[in-house]
PDB file of N, CA and C in Angstrom:
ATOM      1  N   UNK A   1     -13.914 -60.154-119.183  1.00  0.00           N
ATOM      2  CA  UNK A   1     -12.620 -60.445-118.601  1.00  0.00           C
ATOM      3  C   UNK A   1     -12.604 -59.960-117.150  1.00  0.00           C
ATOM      4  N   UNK A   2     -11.919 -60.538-116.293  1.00  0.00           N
ATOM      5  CA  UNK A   2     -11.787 -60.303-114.783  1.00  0.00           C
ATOM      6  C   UNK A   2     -10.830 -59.446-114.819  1.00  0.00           C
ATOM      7  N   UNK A   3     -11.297 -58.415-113.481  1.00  0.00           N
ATOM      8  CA  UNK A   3     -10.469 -57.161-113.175  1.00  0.00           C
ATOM      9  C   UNK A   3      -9.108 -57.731-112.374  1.00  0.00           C
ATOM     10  N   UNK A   4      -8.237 -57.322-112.992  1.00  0.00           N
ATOM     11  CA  UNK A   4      -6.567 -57.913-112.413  1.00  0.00           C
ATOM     12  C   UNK A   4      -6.084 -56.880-111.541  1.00  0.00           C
ATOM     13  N   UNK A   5      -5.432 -57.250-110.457  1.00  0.00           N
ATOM     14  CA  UNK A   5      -5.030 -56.142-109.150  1.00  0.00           C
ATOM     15  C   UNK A   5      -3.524 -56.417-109.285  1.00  0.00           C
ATOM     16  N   UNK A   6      -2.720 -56.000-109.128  1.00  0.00           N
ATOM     17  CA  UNK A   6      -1.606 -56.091-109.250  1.00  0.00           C
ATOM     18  C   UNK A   6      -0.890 -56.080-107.297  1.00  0.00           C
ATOM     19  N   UNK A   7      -0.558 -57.721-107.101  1.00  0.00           N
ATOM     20  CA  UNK A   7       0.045 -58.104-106.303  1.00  0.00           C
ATOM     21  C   UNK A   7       1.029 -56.776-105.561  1.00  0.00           C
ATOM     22  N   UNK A   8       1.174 -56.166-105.179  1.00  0.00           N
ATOM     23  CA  UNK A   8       2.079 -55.209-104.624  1.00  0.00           C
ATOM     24  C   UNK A   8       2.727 -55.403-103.441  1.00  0.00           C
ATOM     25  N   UNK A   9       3.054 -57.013-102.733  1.00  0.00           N
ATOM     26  CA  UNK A   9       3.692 -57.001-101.969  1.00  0.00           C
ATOM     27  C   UNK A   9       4.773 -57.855-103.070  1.00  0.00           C
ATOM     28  N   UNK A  10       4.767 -58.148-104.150  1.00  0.00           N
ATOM     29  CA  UNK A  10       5.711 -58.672-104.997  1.00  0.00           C
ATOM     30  C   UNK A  10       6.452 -57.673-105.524  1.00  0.00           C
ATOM     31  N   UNK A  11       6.408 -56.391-105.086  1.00  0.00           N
ATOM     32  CA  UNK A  11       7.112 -55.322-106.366  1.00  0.00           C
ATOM     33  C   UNK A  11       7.744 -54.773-105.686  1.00  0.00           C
ATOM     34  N   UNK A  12       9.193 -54.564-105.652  1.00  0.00           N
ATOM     35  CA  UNK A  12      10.067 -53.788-104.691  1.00  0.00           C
ATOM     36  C   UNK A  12      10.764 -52.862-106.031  1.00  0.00           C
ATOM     37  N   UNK A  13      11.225 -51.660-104.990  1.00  0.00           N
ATOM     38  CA  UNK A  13      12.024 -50.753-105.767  1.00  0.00           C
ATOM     39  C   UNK A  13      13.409 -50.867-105.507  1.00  0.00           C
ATOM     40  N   UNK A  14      13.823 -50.796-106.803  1.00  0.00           N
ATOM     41  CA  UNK A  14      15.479 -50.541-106.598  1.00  0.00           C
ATOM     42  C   UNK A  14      16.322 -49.472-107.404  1.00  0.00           C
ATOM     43  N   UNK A  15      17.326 -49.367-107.292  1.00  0.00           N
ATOM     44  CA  UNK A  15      18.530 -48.415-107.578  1.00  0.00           C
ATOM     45  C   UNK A  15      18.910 -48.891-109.105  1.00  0.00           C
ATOM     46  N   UNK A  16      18.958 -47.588-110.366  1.00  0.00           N
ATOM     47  CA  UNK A  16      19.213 -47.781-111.084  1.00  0.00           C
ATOM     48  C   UNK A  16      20.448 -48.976-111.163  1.00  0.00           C
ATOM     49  N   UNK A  17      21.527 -48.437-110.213  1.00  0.00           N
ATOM     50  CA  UNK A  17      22.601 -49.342-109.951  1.00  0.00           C
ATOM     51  C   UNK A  17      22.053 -50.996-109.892  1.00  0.00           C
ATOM     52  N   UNK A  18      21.572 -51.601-109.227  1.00  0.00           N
ATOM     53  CA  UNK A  18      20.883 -52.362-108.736  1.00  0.00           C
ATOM     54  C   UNK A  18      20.235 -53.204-110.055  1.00  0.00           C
ATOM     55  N   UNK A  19      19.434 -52.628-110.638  1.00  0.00           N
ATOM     56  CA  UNK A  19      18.560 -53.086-111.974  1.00  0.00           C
ATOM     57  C   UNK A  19      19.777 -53.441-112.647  1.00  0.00           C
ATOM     58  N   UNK A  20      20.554 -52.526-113.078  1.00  0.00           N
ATOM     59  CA  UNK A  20      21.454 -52.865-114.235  1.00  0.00           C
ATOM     60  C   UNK A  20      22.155 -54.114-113.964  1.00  0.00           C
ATOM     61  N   UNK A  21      22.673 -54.323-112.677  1.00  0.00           N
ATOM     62  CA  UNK A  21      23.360 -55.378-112.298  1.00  0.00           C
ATOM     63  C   UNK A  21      21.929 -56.903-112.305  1.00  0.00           C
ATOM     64  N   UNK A  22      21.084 -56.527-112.450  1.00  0.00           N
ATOM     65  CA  UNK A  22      20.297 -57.468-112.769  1.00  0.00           C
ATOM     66  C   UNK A  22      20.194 -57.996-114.404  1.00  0.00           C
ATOM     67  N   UNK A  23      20.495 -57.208-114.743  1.00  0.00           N
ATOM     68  CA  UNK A  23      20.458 -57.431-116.366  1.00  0.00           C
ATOM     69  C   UNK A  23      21.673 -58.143-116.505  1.00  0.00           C
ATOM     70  N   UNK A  24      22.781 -57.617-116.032  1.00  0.00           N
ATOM     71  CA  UNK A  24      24.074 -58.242-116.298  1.00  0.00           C
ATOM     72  C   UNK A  24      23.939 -60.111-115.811  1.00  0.00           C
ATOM     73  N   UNK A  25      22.871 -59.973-114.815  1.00  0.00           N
ATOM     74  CA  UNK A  25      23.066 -61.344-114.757  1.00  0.00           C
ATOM     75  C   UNK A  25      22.623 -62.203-115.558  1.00  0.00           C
ATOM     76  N   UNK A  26      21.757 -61.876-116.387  1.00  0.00           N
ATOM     77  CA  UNK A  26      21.284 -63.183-117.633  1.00  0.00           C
ATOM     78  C   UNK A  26      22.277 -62.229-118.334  1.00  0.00           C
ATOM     79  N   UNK A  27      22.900 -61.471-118.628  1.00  0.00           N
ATOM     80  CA  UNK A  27      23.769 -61.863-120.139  1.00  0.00           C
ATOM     81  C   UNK A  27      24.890 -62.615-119.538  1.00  0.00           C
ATOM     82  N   UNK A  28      25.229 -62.978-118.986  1.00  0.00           N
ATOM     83  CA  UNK A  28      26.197 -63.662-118.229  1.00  0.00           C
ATOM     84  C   UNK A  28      25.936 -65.385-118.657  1.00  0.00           C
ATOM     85  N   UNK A  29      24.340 -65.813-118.745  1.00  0.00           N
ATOM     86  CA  UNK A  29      23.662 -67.095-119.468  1.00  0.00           C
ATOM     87  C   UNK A  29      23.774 -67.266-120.903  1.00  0.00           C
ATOM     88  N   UNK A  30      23.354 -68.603-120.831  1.00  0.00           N
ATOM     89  CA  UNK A  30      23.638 -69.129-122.755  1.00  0.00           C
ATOM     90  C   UNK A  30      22.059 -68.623-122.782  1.00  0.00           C
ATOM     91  N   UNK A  31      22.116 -68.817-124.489  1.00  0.00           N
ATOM     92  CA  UNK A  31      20.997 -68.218-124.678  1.00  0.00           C
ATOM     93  C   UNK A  31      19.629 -69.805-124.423  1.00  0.00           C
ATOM     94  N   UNK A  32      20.299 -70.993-124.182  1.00  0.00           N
ATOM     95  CA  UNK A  32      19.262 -71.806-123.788  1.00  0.00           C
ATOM     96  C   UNK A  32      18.600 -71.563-122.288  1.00  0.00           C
ATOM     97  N   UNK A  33      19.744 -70.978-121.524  1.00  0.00           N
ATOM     98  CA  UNK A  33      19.198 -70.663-119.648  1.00  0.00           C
ATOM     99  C   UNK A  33      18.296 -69.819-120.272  1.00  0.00           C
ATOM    100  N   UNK A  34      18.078 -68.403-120.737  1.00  0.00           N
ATOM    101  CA  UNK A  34      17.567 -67.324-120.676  1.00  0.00           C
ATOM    102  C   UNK A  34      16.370 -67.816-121.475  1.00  0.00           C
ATOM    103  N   UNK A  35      16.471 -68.515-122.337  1.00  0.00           N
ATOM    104  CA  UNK A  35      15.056 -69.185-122.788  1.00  0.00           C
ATOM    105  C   UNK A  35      14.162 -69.967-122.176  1.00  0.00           C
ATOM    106  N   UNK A  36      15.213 -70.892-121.343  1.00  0.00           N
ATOM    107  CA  UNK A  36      14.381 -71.168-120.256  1.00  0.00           C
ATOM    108  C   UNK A  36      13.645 -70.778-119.106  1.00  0.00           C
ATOM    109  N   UNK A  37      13.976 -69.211-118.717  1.00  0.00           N
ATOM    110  CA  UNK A  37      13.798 -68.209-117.562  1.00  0.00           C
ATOM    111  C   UNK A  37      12.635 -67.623-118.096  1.00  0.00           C
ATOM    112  N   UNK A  38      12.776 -67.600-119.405  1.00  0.00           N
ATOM    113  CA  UNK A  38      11.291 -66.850-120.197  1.00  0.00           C
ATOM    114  C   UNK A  38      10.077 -67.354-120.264  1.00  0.00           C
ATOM    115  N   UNK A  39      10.680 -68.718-120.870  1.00  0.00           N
ATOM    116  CA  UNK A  39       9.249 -70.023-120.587  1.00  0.00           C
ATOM    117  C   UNK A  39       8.692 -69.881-118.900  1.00  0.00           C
ATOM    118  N   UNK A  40       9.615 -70.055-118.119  1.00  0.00           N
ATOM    119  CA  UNK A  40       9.201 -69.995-116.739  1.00  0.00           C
ATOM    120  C   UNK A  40       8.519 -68.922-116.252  1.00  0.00           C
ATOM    121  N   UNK A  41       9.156 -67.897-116.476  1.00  0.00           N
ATOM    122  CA  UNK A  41       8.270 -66.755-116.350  1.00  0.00           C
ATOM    123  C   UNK A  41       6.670 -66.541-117.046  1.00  0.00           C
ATOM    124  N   UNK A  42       6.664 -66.849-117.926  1.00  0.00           N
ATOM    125  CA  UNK A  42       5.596 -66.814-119.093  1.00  0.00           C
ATOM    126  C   UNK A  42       4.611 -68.035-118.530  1.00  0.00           C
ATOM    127  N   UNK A  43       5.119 -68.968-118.037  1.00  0.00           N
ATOM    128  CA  UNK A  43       4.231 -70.375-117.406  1.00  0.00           C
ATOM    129  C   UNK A  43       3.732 -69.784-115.805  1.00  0.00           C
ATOM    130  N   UNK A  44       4.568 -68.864-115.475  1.00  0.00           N
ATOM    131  CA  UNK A  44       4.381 -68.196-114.308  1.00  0.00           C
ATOM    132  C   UNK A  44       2.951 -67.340-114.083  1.00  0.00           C
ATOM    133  N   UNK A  45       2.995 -66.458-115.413  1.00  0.00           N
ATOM    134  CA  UNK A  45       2.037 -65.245-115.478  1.00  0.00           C
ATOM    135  C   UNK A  45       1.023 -65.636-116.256  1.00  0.00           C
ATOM    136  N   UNK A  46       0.879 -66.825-117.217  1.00  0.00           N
ATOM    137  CA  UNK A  46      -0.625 -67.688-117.433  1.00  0.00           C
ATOM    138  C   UNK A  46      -0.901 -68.874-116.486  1.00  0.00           C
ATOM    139  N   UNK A  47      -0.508 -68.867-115.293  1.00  0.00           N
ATOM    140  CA  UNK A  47      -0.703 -69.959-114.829  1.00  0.00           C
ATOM    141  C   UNK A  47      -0.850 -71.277-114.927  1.00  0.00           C
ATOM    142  N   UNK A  48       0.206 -71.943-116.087  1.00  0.00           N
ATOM    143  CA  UNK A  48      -0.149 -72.969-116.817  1.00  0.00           C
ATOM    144  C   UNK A  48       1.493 -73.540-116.973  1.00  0.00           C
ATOM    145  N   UNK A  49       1.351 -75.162-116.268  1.00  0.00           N
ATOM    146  CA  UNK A  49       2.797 -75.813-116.845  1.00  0.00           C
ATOM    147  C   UNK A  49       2.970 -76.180-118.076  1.00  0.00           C
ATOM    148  N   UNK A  50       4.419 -76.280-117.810  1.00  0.00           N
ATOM    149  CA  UNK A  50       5.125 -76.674-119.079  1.00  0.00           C
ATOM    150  C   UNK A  50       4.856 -77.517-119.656  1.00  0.00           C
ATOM    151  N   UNK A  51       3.713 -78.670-119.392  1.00  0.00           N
ATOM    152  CA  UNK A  51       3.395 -79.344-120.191  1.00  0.00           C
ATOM    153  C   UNK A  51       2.136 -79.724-120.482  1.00  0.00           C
ATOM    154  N   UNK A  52       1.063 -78.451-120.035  1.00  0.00           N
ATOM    155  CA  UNK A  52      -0.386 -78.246-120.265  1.00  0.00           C
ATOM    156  C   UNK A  52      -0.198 -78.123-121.875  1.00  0.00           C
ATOM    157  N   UNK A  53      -1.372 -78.874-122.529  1.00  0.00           N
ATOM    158  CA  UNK A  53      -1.226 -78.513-124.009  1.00  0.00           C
ATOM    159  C   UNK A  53      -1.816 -76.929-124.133  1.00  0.00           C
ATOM    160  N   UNK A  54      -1.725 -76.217-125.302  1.00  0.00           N
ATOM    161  CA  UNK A  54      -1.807 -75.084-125.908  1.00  0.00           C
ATOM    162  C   UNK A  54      -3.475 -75.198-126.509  1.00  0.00           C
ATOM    163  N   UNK A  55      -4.217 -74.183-126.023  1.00  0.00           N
ATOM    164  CA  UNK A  55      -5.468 -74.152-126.858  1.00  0.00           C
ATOM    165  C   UNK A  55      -5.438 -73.527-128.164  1.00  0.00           C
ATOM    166  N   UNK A  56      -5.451 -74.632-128.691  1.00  0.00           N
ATOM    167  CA  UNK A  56      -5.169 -73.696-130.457  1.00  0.00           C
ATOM    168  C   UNK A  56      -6.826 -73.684-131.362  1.00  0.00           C
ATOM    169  N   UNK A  57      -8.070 -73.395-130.483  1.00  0.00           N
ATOM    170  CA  UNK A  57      -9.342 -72.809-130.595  1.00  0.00           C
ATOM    171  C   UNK A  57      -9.337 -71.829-130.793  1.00  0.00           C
ATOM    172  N   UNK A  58      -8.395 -70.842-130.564  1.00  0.00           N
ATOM    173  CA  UNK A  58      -8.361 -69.683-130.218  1.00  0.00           C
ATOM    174  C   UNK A  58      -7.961 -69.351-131.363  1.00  0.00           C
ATOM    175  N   UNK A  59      -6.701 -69.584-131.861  1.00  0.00           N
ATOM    176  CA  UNK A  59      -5.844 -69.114-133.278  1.00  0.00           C
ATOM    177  C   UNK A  59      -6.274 -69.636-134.297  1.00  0.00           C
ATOM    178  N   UNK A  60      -6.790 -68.983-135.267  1.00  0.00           N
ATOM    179  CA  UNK A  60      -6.643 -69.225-136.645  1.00  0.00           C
ATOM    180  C   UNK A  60      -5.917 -69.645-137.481  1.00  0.00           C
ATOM    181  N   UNK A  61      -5.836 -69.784-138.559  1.00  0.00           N
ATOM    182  CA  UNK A  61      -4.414 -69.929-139.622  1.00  0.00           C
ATOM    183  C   UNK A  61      -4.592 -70.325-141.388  1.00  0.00           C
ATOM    184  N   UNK A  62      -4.566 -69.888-142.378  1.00  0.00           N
ATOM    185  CA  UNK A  62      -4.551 -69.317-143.245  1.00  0.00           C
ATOM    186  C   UNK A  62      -3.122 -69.796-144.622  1.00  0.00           C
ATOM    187  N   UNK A  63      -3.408 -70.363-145.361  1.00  0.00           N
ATOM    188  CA  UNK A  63      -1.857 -70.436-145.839  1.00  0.00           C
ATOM    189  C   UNK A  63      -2.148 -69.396-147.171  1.00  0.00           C
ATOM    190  N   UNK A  64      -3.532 -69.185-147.631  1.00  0.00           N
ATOM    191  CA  UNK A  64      -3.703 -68.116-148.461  1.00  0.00           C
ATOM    192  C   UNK A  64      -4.905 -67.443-148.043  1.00  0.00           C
ATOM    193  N   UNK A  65      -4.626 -66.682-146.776  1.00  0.00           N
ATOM    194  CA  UNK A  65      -5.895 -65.544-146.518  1.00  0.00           C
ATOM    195  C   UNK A  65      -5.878 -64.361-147.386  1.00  0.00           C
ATOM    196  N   UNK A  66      -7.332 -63.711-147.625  1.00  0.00           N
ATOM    197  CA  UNK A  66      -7.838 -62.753-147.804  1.00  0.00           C
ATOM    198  C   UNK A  66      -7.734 -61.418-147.257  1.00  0.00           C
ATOM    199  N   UNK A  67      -7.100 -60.630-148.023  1.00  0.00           N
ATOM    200  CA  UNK A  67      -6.471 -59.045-146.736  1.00  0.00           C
ATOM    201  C   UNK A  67      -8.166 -58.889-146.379  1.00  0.00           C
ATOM    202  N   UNK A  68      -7.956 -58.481-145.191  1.00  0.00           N
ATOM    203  CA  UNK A  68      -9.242 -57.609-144.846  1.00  0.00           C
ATOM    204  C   UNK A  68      -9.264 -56.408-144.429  1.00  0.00           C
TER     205      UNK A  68
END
């Protein structure tokens, strides 16, 4: 796996004050916006659109597995 650096001109600090009022702003959304902010985010941080298919090579699946 490749060594990940963490962007640090993306990360600002703020005031407890500040954060909280960030939170307040998605509860303020239906729960379809905030699902959608998640997908986006999440499409954000694998680098992959919303309508790249899913590699399902990767996952397994089982309808009567074996404990191991």
């Amino acid at each position: 796996m490749k060594n990940f650096r963490m962007d640090r001109s993306v990360v600002t600090k703020s005031s407890f004050k500040d954060a909280d009022d960030h939170t307040s702003f998605y509860n303020d959304k239906t729960p379809l916006e905030r699902l959608e902010a998640a997908c986006s985010i999440i499409n954000q941080i694998f680098q992959v659109s919303a309508n790249s298919k899913i590699d399902k090579t990767i996952i397994q699946s089982r309808k009567h597995a074996k404990s191991v």
